[in-house]
Protein backbone atom coordinates (compact mmCIF):
# COMPACT_ATOMS: atom_id res chain seq x y z
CA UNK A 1 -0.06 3.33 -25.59
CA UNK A 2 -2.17 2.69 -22.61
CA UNK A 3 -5.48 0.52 -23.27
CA UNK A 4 -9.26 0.15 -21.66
CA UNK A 5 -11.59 -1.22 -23.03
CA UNK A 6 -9.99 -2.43 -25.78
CA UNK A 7 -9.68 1.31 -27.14
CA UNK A 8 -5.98 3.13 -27.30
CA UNK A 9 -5.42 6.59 -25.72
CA UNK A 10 -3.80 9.15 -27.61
CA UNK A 11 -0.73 9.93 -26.47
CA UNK A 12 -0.92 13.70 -25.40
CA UNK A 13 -3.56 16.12 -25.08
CA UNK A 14 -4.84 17.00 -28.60
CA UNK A 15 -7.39 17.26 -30.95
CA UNK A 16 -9.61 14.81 -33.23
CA UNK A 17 -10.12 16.80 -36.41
CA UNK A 18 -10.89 14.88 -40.30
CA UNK A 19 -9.38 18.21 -41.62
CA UNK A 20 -6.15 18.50 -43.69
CA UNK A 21 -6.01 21.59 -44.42
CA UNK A 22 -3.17 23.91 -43.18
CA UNK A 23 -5.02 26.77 -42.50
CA UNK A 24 -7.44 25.35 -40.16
CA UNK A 25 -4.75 23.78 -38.38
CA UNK A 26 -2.86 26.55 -37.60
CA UNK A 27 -5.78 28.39 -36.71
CA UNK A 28 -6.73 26.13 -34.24
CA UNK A 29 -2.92 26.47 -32.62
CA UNK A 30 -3.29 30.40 -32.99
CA UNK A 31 -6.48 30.06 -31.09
CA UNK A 32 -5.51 27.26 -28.66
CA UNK A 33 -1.72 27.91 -26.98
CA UNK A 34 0.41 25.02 -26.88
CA UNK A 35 0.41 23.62 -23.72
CA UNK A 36 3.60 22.02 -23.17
CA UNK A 37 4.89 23.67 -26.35
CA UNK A 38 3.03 21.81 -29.29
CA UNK A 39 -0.60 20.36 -29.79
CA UNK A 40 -1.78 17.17 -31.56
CA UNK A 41 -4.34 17.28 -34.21
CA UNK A 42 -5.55 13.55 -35.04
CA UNK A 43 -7.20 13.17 -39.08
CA UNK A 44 -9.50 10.52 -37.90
CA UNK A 45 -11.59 7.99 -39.98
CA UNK A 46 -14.81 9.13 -38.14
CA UNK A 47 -17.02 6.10 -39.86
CA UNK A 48 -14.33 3.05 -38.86
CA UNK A 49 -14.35 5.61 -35.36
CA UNK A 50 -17.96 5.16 -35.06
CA UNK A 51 -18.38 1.31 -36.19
CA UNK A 52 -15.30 0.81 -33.52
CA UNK A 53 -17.69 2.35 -30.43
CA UNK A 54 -16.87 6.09 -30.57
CA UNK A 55 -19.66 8.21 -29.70
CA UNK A 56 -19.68 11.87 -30.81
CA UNK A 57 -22.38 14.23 -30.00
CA UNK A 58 -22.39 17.19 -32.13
CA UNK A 59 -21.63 17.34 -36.29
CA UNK A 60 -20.63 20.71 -37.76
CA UNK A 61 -20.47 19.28 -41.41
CA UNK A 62 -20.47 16.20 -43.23
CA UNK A 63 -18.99 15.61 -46.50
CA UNK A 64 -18.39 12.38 -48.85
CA UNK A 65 -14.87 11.30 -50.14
CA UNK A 66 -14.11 9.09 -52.94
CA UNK A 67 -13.83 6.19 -50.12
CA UNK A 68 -15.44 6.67 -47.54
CA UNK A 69 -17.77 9.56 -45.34
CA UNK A 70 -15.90 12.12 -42.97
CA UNK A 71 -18.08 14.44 -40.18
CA UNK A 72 -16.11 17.49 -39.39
CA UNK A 73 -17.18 17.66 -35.14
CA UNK A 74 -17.58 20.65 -32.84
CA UNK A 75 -14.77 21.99 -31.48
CA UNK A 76 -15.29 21.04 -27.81
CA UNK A 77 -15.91 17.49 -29.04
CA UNK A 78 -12.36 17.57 -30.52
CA UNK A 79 -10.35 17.40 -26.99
CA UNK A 80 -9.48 14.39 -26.72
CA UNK A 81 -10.57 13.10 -23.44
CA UNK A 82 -12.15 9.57 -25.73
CA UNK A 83 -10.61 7.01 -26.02
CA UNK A 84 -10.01 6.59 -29.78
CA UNK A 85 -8.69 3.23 -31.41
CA UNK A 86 -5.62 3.67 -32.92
CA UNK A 87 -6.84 1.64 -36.32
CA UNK A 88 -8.87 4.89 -36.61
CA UNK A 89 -6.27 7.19 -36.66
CA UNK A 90 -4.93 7.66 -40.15
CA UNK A 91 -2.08 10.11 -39.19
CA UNK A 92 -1.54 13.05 -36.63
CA UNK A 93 -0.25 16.49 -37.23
CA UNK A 94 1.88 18.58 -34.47
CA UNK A 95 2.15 22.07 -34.21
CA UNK A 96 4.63 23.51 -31.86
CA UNK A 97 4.85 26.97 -30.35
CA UNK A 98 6.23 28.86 -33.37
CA UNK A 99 3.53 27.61 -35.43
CA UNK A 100 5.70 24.79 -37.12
CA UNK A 101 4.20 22.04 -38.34
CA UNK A 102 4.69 18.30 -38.74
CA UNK A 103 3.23 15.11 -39.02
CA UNK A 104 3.14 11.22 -38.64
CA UNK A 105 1.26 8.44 -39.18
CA UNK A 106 -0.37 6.29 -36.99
CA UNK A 107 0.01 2.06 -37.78
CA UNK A 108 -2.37 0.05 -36.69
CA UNK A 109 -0.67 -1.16 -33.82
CA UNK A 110 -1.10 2.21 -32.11
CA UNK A 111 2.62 3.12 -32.68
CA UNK A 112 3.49 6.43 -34.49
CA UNK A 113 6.24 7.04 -37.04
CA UNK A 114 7.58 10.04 -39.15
């Protein structure tokens, strides 16, 4: 992964999200046509994102978790054009043209795995 400023890109085009759920994800690839045949969604740790140097400008919703805060952000804050550190990227999800979906997890070294 490439590296400025101490913060890792994210590999492809894609977007940040803190949501699991399966329905919003594929509604975001219904709504959003793969590019190059699949988009990224990165599940972010928005509060280690934000005590890391993130910025974001706009919060939809915030919730609680038994460990630690999530913010849910605007959609056009979710292209990733930030740099995001890789330490704050708990795992990705892919979803490819025919609305298949998988996912991986993201190490703290910036490397992702199945």
């Amino acid at each position: 992964m490439l590296k400025q400023s101490g913060l890792d890109i994210p590999p492809n085009r894609g977007y940040i999200s803190t949501t699991t759920s399966y329905d919003d994800a594929l509604a975001l690839a219904q709504q959003e046509k793969p590019a190059n045949g699949q988009i990224w969604i990165y599940v972010i740790n928005t509060k280690l994102a934000h005590d890391l140097g993130v910025e974001f400008k706009s919060v939809d919703k915030t919730f609680d978790t038994a460990h630690y805060p999530y913010k849910t952000y605007s959609e056009n804050e979710w292209t990733v054009n930030a740099k995001i550190p890789s330490k704050a990227i708990t795992y990705y999800r892919t979803i490819k043209s025919n609305n298949k979906m998988s996912h991986g997890v993201f190490d703290n070294f910036g490397r992702s795995g199945r």
